[in-house]
Protein backbone atom coordinates (compact mmCIF):
# COMPACT_ATOMS: atom_id res chain seq x y z
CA UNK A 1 119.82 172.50 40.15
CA UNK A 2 118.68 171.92 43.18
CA UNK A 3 121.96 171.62 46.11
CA UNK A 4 122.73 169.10 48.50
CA UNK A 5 125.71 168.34 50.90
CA UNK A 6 127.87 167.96 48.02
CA UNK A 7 126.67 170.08 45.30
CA UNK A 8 127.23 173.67 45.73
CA UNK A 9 124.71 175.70 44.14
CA UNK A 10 126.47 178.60 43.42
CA UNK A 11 130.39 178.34 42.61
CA UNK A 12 131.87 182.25 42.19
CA UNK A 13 135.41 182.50 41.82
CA UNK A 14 136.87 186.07 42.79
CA UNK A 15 139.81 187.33 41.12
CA UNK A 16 141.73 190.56 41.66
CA UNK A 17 145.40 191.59 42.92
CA UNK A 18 146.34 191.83 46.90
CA UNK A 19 144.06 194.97 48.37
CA UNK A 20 141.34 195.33 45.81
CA UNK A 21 138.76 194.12 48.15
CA UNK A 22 138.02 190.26 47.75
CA UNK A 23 138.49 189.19 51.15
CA UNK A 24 136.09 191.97 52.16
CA UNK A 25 133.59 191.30 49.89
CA UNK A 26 133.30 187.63 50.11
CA UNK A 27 132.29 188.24 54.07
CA UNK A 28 129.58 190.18 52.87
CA UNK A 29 128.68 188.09 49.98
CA UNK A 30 128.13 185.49 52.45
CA UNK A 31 125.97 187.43 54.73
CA UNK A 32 124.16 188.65 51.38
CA UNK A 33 123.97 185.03 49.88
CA UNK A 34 124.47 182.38 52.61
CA UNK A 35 127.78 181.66 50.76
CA UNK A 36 130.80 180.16 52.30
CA UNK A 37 134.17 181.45 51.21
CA UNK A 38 136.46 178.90 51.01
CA UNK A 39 140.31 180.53 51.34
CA UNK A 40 142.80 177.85 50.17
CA UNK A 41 145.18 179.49 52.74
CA UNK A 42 142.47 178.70 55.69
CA UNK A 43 141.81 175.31 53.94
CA UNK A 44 145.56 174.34 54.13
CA UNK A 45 145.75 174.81 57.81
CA UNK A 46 142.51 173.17 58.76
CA UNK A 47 143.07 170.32 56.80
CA UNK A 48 146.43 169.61 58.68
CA UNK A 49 144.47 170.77 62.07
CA UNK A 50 142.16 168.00 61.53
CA UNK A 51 144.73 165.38 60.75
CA UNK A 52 142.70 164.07 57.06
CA UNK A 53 145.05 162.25 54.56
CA UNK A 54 145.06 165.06 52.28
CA UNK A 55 145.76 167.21 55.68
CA UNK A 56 148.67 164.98 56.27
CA UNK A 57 150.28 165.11 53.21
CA UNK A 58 150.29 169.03 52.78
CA UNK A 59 152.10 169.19 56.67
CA UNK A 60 154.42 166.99 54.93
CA UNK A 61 155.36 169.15 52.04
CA UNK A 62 155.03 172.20 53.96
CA UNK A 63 157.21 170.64 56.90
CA UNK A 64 159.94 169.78 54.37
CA UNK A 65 159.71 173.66 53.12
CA UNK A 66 158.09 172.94 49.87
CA UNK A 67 155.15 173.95 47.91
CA UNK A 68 151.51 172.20 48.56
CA UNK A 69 150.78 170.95 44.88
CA UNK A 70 147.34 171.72 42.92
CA UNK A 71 146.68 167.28 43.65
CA UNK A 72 147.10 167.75 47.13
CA UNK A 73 144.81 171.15 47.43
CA UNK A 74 142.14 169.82 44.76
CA UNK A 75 141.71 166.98 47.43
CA UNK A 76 141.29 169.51 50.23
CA UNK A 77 138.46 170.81 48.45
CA UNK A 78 136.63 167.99 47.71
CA UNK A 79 136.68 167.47 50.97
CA UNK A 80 135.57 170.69 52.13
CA UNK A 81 132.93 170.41 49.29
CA UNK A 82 131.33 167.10 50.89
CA UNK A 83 130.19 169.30 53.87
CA UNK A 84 126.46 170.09 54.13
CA UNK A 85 126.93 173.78 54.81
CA UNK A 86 128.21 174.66 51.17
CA UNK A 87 125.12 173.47 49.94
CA UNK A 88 123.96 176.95 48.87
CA UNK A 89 127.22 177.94 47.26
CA UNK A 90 130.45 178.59 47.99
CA UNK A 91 133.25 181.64 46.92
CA UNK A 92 136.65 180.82 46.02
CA UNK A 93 139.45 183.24 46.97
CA UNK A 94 142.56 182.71 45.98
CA UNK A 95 142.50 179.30 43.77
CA UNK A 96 142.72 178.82 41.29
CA UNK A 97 145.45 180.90 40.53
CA UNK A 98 146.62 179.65 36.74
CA UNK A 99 144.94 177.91 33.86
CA UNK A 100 146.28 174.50 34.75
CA UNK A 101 144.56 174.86 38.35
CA UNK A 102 141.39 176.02 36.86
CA UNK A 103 140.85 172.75 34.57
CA UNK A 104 141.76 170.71 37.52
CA UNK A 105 138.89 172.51 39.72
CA UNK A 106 136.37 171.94 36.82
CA UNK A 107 137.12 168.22 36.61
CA UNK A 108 136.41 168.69 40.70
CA UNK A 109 133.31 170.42 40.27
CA UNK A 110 132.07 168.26 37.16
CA UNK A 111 132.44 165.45 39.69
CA UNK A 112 129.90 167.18 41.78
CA UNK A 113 127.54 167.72 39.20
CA UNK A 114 128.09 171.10 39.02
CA UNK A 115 130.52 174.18 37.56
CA UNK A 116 131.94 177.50 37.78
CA UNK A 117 128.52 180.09 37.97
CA UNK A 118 131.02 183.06 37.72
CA UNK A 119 134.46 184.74 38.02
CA UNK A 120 134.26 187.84 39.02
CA UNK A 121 137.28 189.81 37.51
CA UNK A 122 138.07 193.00 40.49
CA UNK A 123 139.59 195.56 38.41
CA UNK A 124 141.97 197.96 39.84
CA UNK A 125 144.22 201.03 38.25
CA UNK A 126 147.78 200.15 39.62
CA UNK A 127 148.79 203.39 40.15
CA UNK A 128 145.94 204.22 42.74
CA UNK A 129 146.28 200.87 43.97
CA UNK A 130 149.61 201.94 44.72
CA UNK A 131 148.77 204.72 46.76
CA UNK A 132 145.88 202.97 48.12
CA UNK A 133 148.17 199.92 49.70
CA UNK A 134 151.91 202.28 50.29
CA UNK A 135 149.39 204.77 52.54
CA UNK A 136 148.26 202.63 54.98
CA UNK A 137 149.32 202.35 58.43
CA UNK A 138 147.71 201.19 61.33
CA UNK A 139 147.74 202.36 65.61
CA UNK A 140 150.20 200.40 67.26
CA UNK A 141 148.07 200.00 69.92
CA UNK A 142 144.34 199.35 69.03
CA UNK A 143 144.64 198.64 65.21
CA UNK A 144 142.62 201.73 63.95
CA UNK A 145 143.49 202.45 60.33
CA UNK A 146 144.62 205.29 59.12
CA UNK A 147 145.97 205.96 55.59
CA UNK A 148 148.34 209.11 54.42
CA UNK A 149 145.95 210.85 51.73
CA UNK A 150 142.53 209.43 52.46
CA UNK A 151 142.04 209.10 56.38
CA UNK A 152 144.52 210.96 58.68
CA UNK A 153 143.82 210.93 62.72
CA UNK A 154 141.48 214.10 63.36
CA UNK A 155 144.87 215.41 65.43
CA UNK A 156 148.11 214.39 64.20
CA UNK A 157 149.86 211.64 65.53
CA UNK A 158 146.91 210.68 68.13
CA UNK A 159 144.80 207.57 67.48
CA UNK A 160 140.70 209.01 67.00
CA UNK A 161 140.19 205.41 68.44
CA UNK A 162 142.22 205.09 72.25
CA UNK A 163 144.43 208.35 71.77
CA UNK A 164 147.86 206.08 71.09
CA UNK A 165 150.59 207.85 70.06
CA UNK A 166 152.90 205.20 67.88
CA UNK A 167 151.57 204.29 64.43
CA UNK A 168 153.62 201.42 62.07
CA UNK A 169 153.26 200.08 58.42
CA UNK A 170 153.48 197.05 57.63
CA UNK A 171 156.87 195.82 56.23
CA UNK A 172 155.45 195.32 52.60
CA UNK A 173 153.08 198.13 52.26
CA UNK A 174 155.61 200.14 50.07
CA UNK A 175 155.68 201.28 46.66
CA UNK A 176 157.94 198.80 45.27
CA UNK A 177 156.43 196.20 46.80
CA UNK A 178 152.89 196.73 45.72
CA UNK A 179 154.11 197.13 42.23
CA UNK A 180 155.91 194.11 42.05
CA UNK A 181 152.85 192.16 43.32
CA UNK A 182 150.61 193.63 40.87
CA UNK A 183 152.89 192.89 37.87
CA UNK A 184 152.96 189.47 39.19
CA UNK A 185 149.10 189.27 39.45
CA UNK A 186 148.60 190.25 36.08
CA UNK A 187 151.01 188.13 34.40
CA UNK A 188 150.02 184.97 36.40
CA UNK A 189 146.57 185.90 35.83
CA UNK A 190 145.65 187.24 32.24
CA UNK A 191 145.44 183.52 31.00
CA UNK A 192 143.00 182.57 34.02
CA UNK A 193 141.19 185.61 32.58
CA UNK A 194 141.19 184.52 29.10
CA UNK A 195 140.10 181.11 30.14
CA UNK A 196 136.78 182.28 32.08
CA UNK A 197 135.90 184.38 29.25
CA UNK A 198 136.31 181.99 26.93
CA UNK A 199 134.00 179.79 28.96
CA UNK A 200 131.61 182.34 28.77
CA UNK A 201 131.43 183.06 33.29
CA UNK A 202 133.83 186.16 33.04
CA UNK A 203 132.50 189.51 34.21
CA UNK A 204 134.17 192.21 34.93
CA UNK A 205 133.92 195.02 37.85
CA UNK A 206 135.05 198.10 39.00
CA UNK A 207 136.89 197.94 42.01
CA UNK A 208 137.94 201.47 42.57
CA UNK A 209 134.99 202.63 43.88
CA UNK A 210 132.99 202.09 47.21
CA UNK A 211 132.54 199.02 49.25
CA UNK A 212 129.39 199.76 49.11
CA UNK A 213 128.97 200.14 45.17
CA UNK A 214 131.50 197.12 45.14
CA UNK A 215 128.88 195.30 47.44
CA UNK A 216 125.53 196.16 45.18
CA UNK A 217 127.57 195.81 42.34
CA UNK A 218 128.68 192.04 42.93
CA UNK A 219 124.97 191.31 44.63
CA UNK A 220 123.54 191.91 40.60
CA UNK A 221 125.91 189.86 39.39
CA UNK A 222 125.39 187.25 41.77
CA UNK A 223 121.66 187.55 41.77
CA UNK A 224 121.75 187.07 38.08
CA UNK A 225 123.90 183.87 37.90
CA UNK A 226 122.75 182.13 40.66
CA UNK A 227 120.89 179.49 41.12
């Protein structure tokens, strides 16, 4: 198919819980790919920057404390969609979410003339992703990473990066937490699995390994699908 301003070439949805990677790899997918992720999160807000109708009526339900339905977010995109820079492809990250929102973004995309190329599936062991999330903690002062078992500062307590001395974690970067949000992604998600595999655009990845690996890894895939 060949793209134009409102016929995205490529259409890769990632899936996978909070901290296996997607965010990460959709930046480099799109310096890999000339894709554009499109975040419904980062949508949302630029939608009700700009002031469009859909825009307006997601401040509305947001303003009133509510939840932004699937209508209201489905609209978003197709507006995002009629943009000429997605013409190569674009990466979804965090819709669609359930089964329900993925048939309403196929009837978006079979609007378009186009459809789902892949959903790439990250798959993570919830224990290490446990430890992996509960471990971090960041320099107060410059941001520098640091995480209990797998990067320590090369003195304790000292930042490697500007020699700070206070450290914090973030609130919800504990144990409990992380489990709970993993038992939530898999329950909201196994039927979105089931659906992509049934249409055939599943595939599944690794995602305990190395960006890097990660990176080549989802390059095949892509390379294979595309078009």
């Amino acid at each position: 198919m060949t793209g134009n301003a409102t016929t995205p070439e490529t259409v890769l949805i990632l899936l996978g819980p909070p901290g296996a990677g997607k965010g990460t790899q959709a930046r480099m997918l799109e310096e890999d790919f000339g894709l554009v992720q499109l975040s419904t999160g980062d949508l949302l807000r630029a939608a009700v920057a700009a002031g469009t109708e859909a825009g307006k009526a997601a401040k509305a339900v947001m303003e009133a404390g509510g939840l932004v339905s699937d209508e209201i977010v489905i609209a978003i995109l197709r507006d995002r969609m009629a943009a000429p820079d997605v013409a190569r492809g674009i990466i979804l990250d965090g819709f669609p979410r359930t089964a329900g929102q993925a048939e309403a973004l196929d009837k978006l995309l079979a609007e378009a003339g186009t459809r789902v190329t892949a959903a790439v599936s990250l798959e993570v062991d919830d224990a290490a992703m446990v430890e992996r999330v509960a471990g971090r903690y960041t320099c107060a002062n410059c941001g520098e990473g640091y995480h209990d078992s797998f990067k320590q500062p090369a003195v304790a307590g000292i930042c490697d990066k500007c020699g700070g001395t206070a450290f914090k974690r973030r609130a919800d970067d504990n144990a409990e937490t992380v489990q709970a949000r993993l038992t939530a992604y898999h329950d909201q998600t196994a039927p979105l699995i089931a659906y992509y595999e049934r249409q055939g655009v599943l595939r599944r990845l690794d995602a305990m390994g190395a960006i890097a690996e990660i990176r080549a890894a989802l390059a095949r895939i892509v390379s294979t699908v595309a078009a």
